[in-house]
PDB file of N, CA and C in Angstrom:
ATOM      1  N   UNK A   1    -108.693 -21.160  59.764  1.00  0.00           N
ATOM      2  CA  UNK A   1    -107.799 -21.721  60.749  1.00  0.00           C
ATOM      3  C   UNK A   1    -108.134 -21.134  62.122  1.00  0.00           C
ATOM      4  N   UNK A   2    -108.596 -22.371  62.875  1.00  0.00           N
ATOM      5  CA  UNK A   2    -108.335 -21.857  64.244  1.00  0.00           C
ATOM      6  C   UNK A   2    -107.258 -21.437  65.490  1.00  0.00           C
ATOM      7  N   UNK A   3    -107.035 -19.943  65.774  1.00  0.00           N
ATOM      8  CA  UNK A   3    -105.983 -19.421  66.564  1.00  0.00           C
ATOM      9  C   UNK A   3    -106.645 -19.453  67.829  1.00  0.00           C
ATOM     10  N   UNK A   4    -105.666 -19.838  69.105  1.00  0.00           N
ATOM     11  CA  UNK A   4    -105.585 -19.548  70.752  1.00  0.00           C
ATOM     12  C   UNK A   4    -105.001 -18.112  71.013  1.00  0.00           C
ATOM     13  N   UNK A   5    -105.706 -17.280  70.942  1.00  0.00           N
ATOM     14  CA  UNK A   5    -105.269 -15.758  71.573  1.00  0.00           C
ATOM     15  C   UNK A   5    -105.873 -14.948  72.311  1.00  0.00           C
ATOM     16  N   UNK A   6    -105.673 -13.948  72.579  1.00  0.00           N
ATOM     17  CA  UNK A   6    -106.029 -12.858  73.925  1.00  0.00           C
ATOM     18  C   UNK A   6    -106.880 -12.221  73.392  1.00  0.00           C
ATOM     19  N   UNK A   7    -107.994 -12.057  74.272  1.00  0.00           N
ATOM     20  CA  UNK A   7    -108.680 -10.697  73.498  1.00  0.00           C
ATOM     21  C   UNK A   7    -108.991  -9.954  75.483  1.00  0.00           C
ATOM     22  N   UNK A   8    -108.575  -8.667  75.023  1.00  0.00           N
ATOM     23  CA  UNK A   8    -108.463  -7.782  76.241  1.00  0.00           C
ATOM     24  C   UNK A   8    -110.324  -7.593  76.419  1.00  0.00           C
ATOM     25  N   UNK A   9    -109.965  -7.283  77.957  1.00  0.00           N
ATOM     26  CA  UNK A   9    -111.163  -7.336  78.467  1.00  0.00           C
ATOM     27  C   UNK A   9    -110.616  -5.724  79.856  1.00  0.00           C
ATOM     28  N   UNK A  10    -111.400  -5.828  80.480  1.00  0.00           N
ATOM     29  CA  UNK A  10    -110.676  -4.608  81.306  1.00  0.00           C
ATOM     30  C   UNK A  10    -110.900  -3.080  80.997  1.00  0.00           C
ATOM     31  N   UNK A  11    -110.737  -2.042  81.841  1.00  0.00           N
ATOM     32  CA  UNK A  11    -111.207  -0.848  81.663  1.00  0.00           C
ATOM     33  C   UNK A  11    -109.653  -0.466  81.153  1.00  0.00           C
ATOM     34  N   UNK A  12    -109.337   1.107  80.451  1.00  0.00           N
ATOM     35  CA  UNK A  12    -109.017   1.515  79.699  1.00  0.00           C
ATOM     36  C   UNK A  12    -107.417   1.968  81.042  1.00  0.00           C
ATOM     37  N   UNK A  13    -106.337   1.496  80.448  1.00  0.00           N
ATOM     38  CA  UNK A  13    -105.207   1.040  80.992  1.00  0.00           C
ATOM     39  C   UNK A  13    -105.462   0.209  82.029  1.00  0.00           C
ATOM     40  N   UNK A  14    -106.228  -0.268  82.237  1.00  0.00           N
ATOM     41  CA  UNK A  14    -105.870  -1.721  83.362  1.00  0.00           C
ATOM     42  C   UNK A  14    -106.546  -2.415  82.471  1.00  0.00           C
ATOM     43  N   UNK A  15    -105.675  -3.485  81.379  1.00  0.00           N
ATOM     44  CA  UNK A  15    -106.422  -4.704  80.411  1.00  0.00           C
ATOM     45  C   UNK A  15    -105.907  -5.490  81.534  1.00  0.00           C
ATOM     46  N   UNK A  16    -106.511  -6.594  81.101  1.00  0.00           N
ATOM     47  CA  UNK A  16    -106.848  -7.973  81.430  1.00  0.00           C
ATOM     48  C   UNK A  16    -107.192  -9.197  80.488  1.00  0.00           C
ATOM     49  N   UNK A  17    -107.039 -10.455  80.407  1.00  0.00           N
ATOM     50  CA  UNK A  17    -107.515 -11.095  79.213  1.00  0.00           C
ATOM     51  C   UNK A  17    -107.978 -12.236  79.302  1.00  0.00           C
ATOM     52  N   UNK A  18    -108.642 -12.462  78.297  1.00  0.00           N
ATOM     53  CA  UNK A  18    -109.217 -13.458  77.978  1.00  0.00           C
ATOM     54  C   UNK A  18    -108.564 -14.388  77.073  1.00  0.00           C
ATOM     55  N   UNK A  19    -108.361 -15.959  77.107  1.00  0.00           N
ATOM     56  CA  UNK A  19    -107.566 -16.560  76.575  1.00  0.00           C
ATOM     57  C   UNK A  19    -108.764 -17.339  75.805  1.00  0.00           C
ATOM     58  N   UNK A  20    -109.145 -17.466  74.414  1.00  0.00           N
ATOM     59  CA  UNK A  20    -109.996 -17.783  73.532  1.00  0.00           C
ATOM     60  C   UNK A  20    -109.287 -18.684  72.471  1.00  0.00           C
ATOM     61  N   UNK A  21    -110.038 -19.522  71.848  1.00  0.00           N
ATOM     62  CA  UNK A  21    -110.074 -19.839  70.397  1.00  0.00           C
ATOM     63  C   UNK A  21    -110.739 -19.319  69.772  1.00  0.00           C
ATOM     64  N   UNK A  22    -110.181 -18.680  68.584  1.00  0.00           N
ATOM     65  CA  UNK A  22    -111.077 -17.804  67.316  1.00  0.00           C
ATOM     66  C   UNK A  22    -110.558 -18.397  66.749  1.00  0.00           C
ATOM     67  N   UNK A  23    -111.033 -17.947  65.518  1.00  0.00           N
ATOM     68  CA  UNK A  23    -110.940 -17.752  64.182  1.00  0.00           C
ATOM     69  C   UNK A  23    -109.538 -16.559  63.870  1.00  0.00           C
ATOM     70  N   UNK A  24    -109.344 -17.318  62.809  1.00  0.00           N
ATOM     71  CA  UNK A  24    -107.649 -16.248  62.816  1.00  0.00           C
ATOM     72  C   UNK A  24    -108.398 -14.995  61.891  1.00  0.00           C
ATOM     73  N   UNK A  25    -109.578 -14.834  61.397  1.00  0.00           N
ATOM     74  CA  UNK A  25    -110.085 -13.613  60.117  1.00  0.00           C
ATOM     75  C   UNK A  25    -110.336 -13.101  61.144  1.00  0.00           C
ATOM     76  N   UNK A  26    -110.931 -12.956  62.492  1.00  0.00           N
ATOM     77  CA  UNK A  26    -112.220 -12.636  63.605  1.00  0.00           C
ATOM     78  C   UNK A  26    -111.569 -11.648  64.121  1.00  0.00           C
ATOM     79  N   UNK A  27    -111.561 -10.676  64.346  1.00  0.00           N
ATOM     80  CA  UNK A  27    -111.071  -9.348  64.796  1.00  0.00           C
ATOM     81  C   UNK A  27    -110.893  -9.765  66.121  1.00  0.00           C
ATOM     82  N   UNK A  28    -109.980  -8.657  66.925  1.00  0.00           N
ATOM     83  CA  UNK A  28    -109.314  -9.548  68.330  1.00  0.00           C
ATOM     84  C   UNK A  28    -110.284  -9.764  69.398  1.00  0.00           C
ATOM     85  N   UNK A  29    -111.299  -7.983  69.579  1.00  0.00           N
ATOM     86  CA  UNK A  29    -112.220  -8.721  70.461  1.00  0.00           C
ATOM     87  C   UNK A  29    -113.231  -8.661  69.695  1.00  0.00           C
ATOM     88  N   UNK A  30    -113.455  -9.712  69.025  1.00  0.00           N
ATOM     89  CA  UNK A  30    -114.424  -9.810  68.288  1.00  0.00           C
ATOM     90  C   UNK A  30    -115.118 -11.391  68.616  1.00  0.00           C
ATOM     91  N   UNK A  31    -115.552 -12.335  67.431  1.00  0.00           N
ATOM     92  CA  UNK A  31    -116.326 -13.298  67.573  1.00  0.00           C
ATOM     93  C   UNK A  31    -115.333 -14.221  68.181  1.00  0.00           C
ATOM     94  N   UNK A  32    -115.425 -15.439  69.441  1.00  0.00           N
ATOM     95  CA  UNK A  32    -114.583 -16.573  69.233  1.00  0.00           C
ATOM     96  C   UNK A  32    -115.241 -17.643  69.667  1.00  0.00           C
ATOM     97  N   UNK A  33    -114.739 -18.858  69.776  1.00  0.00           N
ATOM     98  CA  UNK A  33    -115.644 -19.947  69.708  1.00  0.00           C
ATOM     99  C   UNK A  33    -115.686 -20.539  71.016  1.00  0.00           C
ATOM    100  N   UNK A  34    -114.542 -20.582  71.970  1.00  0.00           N
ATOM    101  CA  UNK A  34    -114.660 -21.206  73.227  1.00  0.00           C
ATOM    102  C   UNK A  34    -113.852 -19.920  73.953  1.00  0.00           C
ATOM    103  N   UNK A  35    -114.131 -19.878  75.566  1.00  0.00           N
ATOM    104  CA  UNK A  35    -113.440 -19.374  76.366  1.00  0.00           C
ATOM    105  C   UNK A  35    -112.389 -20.070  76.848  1.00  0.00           C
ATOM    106  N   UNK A  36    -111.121 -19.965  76.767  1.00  0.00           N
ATOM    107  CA  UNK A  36    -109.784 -21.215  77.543  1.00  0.00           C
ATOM    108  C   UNK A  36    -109.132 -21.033  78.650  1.00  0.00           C
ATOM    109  N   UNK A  37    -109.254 -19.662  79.202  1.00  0.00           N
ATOM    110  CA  UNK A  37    -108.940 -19.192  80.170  1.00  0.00           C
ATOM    111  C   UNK A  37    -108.595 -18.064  80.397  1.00  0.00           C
ATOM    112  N   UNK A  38    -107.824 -17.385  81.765  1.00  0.00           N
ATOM    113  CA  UNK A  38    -108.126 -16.125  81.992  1.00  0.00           C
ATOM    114  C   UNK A  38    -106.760 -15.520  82.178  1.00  0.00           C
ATOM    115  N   UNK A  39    -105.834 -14.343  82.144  1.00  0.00           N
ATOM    116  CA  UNK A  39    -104.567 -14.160  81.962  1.00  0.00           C
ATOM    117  C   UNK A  39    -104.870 -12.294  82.563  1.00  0.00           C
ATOM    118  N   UNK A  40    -103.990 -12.197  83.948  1.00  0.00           N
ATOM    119  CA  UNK A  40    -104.337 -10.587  83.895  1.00  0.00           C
ATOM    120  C   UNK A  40    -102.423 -10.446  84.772  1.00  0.00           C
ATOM    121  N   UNK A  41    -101.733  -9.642  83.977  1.00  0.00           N
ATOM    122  CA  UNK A  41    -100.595  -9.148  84.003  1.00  0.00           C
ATOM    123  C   UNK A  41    -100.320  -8.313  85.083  1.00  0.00           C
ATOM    124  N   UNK A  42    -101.261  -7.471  85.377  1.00  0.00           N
ATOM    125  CA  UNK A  42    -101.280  -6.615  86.628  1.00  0.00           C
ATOM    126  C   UNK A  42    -101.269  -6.813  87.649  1.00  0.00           C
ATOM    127  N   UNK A  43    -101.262  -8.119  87.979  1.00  0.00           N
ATOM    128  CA  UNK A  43    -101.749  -8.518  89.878  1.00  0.00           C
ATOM    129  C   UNK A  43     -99.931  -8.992  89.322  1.00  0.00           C
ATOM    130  N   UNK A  44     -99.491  -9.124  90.988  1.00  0.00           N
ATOM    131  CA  UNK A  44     -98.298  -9.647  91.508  1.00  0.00           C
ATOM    132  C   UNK A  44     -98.271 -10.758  91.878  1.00  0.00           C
ATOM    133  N   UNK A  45     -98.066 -12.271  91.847  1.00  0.00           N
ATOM    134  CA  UNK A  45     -97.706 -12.530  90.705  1.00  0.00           C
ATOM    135  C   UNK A  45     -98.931 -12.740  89.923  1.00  0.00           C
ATOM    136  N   UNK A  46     -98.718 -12.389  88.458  1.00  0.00           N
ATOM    137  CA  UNK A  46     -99.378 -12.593  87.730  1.00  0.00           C
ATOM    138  C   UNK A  46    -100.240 -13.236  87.389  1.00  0.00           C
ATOM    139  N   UNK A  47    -102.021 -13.156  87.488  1.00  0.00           N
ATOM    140  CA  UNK A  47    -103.224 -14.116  87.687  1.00  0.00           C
ATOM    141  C   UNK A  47    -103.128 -14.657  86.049  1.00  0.00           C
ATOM    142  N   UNK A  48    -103.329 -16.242  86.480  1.00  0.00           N
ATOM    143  CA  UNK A  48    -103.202 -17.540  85.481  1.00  0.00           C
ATOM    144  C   UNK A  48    -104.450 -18.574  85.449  1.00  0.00           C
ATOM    145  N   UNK A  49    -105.672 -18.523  85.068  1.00  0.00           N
ATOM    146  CA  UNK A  49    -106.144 -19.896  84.641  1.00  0.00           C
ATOM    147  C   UNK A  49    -106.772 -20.412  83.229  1.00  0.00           C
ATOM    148  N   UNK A  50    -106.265 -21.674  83.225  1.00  0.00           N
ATOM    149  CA  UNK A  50    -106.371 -22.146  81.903  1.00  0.00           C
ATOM    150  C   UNK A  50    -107.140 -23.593  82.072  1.00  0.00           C
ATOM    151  N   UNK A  51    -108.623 -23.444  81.058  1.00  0.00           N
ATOM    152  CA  UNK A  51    -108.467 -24.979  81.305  1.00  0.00           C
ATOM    153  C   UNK A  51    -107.721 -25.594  79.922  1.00  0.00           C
ATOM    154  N   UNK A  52    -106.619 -26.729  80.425  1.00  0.00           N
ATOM    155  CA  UNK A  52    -105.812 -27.240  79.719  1.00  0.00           C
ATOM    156  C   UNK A  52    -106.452 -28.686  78.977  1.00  0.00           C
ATOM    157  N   UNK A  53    -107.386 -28.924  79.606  1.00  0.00           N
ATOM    158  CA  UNK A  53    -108.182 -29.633  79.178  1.00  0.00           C
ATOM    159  C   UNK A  53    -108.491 -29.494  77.087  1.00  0.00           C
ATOM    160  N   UNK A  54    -109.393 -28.502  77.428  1.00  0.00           N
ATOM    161  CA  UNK A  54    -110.050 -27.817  75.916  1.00  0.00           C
ATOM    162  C   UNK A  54    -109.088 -27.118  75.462  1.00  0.00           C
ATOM    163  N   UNK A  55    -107.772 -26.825  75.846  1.00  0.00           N
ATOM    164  CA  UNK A  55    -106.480 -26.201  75.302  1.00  0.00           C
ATOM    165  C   UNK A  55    -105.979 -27.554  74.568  1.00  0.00           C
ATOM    166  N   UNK A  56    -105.809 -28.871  74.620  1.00  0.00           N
ATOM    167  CA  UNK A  56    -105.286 -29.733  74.333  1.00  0.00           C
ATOM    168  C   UNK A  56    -106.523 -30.186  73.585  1.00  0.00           C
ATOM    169  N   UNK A  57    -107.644 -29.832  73.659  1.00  0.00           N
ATOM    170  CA  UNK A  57    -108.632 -30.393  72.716  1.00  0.00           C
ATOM    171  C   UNK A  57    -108.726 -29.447  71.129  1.00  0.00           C
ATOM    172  N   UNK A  58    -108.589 -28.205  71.021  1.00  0.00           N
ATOM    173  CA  UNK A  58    -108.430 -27.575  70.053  1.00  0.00           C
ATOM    174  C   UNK A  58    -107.089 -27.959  69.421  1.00  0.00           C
ATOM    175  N   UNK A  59    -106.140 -27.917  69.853  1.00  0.00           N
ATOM    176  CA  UNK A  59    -105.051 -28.028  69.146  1.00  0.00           C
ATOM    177  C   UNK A  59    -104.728 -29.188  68.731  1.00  0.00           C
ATOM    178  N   UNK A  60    -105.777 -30.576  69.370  1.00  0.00           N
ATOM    179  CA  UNK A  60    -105.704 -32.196  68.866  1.00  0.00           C
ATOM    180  C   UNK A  60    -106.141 -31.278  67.647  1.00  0.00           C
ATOM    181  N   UNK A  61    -107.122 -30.581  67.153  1.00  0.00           N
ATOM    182  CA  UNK A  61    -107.875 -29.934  66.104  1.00  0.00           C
ATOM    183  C   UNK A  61    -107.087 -29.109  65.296  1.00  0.00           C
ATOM    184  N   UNK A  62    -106.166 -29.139  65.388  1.00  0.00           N
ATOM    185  CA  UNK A  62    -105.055 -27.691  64.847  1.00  0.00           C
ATOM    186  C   UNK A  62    -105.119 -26.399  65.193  1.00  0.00           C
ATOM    187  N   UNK A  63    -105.727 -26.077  65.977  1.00  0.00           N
ATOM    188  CA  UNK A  63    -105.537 -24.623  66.630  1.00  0.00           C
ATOM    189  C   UNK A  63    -104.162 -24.348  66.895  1.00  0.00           C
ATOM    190  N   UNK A  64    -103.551 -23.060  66.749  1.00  0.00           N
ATOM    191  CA  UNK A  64    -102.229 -22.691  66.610  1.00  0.00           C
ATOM    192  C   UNK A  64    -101.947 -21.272  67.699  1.00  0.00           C
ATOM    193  N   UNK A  65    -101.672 -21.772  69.120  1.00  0.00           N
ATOM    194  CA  UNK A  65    -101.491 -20.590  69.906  1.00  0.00           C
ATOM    195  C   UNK A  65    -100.667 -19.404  69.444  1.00  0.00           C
ATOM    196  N   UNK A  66    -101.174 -17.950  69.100  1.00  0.00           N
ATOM    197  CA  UNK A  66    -100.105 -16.985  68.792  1.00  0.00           C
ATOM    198  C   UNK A  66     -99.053 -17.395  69.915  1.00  0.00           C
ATOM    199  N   UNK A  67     -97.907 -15.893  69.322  1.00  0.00           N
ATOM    200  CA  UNK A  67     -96.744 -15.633  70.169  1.00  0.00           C
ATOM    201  C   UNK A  67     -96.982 -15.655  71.240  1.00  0.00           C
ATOM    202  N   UNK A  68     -97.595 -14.768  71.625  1.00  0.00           N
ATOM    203  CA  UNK A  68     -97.926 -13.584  73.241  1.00  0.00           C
ATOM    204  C   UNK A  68     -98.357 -15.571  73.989  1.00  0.00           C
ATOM    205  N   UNK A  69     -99.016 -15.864  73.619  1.00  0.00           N
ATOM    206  CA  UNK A  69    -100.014 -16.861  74.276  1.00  0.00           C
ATOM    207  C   UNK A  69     -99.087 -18.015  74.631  1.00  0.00           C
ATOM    208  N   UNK A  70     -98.338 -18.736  73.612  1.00  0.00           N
ATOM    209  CA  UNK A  70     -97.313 -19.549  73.618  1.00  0.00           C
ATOM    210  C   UNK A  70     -96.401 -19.243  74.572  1.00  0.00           C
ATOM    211  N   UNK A  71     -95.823 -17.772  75.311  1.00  0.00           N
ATOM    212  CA  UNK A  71     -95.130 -17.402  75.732  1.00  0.00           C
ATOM    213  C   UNK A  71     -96.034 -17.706  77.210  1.00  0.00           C
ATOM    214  N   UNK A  72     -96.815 -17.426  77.125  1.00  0.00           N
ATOM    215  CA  UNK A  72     -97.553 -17.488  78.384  1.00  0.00           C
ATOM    216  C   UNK A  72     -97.917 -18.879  78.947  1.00  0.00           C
ATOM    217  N   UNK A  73     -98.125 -20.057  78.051  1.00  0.00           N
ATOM    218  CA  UNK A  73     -97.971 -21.258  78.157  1.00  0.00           C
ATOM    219  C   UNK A  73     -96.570 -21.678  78.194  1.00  0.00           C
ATOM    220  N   UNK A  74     -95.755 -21.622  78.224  1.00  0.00           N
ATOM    221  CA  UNK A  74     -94.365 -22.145  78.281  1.00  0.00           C
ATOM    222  C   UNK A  74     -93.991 -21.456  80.186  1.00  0.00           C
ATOM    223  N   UNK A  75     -94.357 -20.450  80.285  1.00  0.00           N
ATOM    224  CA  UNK A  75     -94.491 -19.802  81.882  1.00  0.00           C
ATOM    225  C   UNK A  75     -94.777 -20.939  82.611  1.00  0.00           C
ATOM    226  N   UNK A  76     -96.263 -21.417  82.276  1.00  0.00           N
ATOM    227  CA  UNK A  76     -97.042 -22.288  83.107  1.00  0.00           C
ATOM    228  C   UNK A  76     -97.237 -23.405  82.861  1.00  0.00           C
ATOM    229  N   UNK A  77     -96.709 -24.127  82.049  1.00  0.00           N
ATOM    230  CA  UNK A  77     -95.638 -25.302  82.006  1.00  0.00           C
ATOM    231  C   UNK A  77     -96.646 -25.888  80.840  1.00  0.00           C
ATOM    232  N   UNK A  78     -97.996 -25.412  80.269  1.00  0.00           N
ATOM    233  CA  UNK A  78     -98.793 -25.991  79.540  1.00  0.00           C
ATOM    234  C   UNK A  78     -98.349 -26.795  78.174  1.00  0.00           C
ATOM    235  N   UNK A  79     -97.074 -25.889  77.331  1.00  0.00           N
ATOM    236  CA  UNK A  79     -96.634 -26.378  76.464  1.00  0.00           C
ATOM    237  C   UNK A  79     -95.817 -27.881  76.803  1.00  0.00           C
ATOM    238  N   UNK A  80     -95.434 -27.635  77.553  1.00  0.00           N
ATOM    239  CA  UNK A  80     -94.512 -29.007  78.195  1.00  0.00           C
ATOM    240  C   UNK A  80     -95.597 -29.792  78.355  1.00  0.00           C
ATOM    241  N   UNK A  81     -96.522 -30.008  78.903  1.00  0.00           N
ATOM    242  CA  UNK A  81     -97.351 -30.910  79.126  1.00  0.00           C
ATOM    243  C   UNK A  81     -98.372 -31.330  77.445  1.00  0.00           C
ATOM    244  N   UNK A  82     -98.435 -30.519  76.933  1.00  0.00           N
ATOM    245  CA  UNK A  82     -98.974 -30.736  75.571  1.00  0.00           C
ATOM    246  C   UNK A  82     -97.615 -31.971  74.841  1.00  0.00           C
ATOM    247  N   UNK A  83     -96.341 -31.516  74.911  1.00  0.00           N
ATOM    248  CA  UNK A  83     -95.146 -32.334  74.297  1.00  0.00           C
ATOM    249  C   UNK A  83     -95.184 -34.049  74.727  1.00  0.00           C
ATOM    250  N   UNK A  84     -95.845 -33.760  76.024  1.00  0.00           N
ATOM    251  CA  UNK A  84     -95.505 -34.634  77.002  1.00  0.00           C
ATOM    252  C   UNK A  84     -96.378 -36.064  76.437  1.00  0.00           C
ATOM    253  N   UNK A  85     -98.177 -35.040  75.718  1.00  0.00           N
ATOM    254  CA  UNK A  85     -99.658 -35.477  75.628  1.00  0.00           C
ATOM    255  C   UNK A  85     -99.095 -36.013  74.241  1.00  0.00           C
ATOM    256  N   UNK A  86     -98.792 -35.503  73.505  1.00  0.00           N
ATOM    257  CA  UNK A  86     -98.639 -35.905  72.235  1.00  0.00           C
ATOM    258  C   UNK A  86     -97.353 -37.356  71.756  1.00  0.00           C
ATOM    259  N   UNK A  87     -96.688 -36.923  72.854  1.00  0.00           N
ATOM    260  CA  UNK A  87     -95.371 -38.647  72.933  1.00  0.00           C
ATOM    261  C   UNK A  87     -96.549 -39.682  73.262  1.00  0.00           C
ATOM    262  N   UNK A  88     -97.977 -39.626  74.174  1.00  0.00           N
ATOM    263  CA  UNK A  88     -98.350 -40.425  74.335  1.00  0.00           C
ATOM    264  C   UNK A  88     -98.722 -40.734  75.978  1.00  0.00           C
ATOM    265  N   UNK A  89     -98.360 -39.988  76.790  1.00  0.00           N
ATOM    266  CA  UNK A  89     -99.007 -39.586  78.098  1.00  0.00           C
ATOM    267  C   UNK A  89    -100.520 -39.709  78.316  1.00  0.00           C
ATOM    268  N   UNK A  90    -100.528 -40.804  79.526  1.00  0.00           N
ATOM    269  CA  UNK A  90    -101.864 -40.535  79.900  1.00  0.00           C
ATOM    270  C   UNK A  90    -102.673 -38.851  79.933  1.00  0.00           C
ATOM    271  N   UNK A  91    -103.836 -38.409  79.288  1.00  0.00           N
ATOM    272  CA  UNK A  91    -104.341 -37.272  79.717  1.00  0.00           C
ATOM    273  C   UNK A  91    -104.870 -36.736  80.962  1.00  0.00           C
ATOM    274  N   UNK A  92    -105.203 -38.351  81.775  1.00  0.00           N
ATOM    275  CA  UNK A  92    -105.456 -37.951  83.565  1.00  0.00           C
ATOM    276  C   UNK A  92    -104.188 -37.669  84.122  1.00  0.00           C
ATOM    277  N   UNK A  93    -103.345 -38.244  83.915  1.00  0.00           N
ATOM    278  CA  UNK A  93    -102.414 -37.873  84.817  1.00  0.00           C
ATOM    279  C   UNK A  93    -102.032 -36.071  84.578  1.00  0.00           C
ATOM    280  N   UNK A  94    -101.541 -35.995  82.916  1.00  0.00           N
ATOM    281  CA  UNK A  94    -101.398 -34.532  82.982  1.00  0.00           C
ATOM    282  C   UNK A  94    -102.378 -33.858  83.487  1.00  0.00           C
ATOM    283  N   UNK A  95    -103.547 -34.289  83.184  1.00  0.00           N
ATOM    284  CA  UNK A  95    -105.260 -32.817  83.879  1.00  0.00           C
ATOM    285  C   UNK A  95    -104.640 -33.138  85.381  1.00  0.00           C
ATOM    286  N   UNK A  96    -103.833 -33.720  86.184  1.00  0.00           N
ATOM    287  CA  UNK A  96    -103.997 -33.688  87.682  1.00  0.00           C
ATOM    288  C   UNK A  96    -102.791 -33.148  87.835  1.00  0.00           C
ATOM    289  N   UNK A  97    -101.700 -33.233  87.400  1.00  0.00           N
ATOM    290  CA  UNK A  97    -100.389 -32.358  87.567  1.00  0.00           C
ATOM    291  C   UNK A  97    -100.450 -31.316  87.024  1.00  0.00           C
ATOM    292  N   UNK A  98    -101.615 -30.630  85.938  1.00  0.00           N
ATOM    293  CA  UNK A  98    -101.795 -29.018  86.011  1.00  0.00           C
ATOM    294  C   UNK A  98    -102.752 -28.914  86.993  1.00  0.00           C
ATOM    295  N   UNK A  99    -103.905 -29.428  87.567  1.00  0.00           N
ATOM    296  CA  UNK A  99    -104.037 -29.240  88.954  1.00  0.00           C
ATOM    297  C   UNK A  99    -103.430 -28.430  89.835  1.00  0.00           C
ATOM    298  N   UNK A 100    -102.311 -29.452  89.890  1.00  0.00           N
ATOM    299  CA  UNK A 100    -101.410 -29.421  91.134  1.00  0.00           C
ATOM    300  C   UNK A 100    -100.816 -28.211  91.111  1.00  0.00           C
ATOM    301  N   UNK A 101    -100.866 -27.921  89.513  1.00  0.00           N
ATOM    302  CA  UNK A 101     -99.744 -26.639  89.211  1.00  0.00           C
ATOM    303  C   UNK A 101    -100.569 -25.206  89.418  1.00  0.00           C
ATOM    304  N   UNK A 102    -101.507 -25.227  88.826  1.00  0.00           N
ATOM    305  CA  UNK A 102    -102.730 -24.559  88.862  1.00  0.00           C
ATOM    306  C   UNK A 102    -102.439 -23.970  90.886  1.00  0.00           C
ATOM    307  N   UNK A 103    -102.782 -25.017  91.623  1.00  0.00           N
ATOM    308  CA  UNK A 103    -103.046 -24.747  92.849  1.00  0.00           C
ATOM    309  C   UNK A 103    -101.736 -24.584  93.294  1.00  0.00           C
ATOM    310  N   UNK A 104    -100.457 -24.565  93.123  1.00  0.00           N
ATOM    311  CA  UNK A 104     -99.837 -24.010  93.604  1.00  0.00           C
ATOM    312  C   UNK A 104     -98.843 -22.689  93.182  1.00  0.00           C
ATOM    313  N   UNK A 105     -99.747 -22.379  92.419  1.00  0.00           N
ATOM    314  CA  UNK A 105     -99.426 -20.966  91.484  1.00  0.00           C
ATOM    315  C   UNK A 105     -99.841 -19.624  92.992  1.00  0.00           C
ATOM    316  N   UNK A 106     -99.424 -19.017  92.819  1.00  0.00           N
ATOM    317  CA  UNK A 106     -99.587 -17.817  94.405  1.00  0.00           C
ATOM    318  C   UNK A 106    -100.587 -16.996  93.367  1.00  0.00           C
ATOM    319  N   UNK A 107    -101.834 -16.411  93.817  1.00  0.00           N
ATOM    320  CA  UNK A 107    -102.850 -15.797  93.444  1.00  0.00           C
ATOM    321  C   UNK A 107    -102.713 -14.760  94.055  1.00  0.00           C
ATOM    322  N   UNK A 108    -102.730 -13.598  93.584  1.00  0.00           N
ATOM    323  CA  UNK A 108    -103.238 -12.509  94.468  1.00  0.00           C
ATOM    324  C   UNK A 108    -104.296 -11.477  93.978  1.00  0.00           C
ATOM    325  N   UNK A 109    -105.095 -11.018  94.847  1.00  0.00           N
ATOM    326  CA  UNK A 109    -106.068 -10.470  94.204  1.00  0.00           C
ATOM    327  C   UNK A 109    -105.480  -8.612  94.571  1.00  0.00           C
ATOM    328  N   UNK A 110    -104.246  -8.478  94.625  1.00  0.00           N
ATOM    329  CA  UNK A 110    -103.865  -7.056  94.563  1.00  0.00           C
ATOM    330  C   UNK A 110    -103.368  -6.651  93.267  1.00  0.00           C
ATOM    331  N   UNK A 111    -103.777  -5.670  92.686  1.00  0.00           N
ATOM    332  CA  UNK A 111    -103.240  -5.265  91.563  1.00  0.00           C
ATOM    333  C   UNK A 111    -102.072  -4.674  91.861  1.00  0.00           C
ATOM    334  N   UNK A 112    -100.757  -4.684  91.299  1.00  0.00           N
ATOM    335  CA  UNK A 112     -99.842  -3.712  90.938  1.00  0.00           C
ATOM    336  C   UNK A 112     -99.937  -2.415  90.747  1.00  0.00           C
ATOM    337  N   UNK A 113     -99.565  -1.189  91.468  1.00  0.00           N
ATOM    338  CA  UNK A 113     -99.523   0.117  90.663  1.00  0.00           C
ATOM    339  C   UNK A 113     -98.325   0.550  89.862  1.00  0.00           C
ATOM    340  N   UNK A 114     -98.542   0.854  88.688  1.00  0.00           N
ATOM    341  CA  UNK A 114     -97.322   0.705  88.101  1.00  0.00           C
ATOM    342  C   UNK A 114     -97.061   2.848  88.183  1.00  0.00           C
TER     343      UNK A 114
END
């Protein structure tokens, strides 16, 4: 079974992540099959990209986003737009309203000191 989860990337207390499809046997940072996007907790607000594209293409496939990840898609409205894909929604229109969402997400390239 294919899982959507994190595998940390980042030096040793400042992780960062990587948003992947693996394999649910595949150790976390271990083997996975596509890159889906990028997730780092530490910047203010919090750095987000996903392509939603191949996120909606694995899971046409049954891929099953863990917790942590699901939680992080429901943030950035991805799950809603998957609900939206599956009633039967054009897929251009959603790829251009996560666009939109995408680009108006506030980026910052300052990390947090915690």
């Amino acid at each position: 079974m294919v899982r959507i989860r994190f595998r940390r990337v980042g030096l040793k207390g400042q992780p960062s992540y990587r948003i992947v499809a693996a394999d649910k046997e595949s150790p976390r940072d271990g083997r996975f099959l596509e890159i889906l996007g990028f997730y780092n907790p530490r910047t203010k607000p919090t750095t987000l990209k996903v392509k939603e594209d191949r996120v909606f293409h694995w899971m046409e496939h049954g891929a099953k986003p863990t917790e942590s990840v699901e939680q992080v898609f429901k943030s950035a409205g991805v799950l809603d737009r998957w609900v939206r894909y599956k009633k039967g929604e054009d897929k251009e229109i959603l790829m251009k309203e996560a666009a939109e969402a995408e680009a108006g997400r506030n980026t910052s390239d300052k990390t947090r000191h915690d």
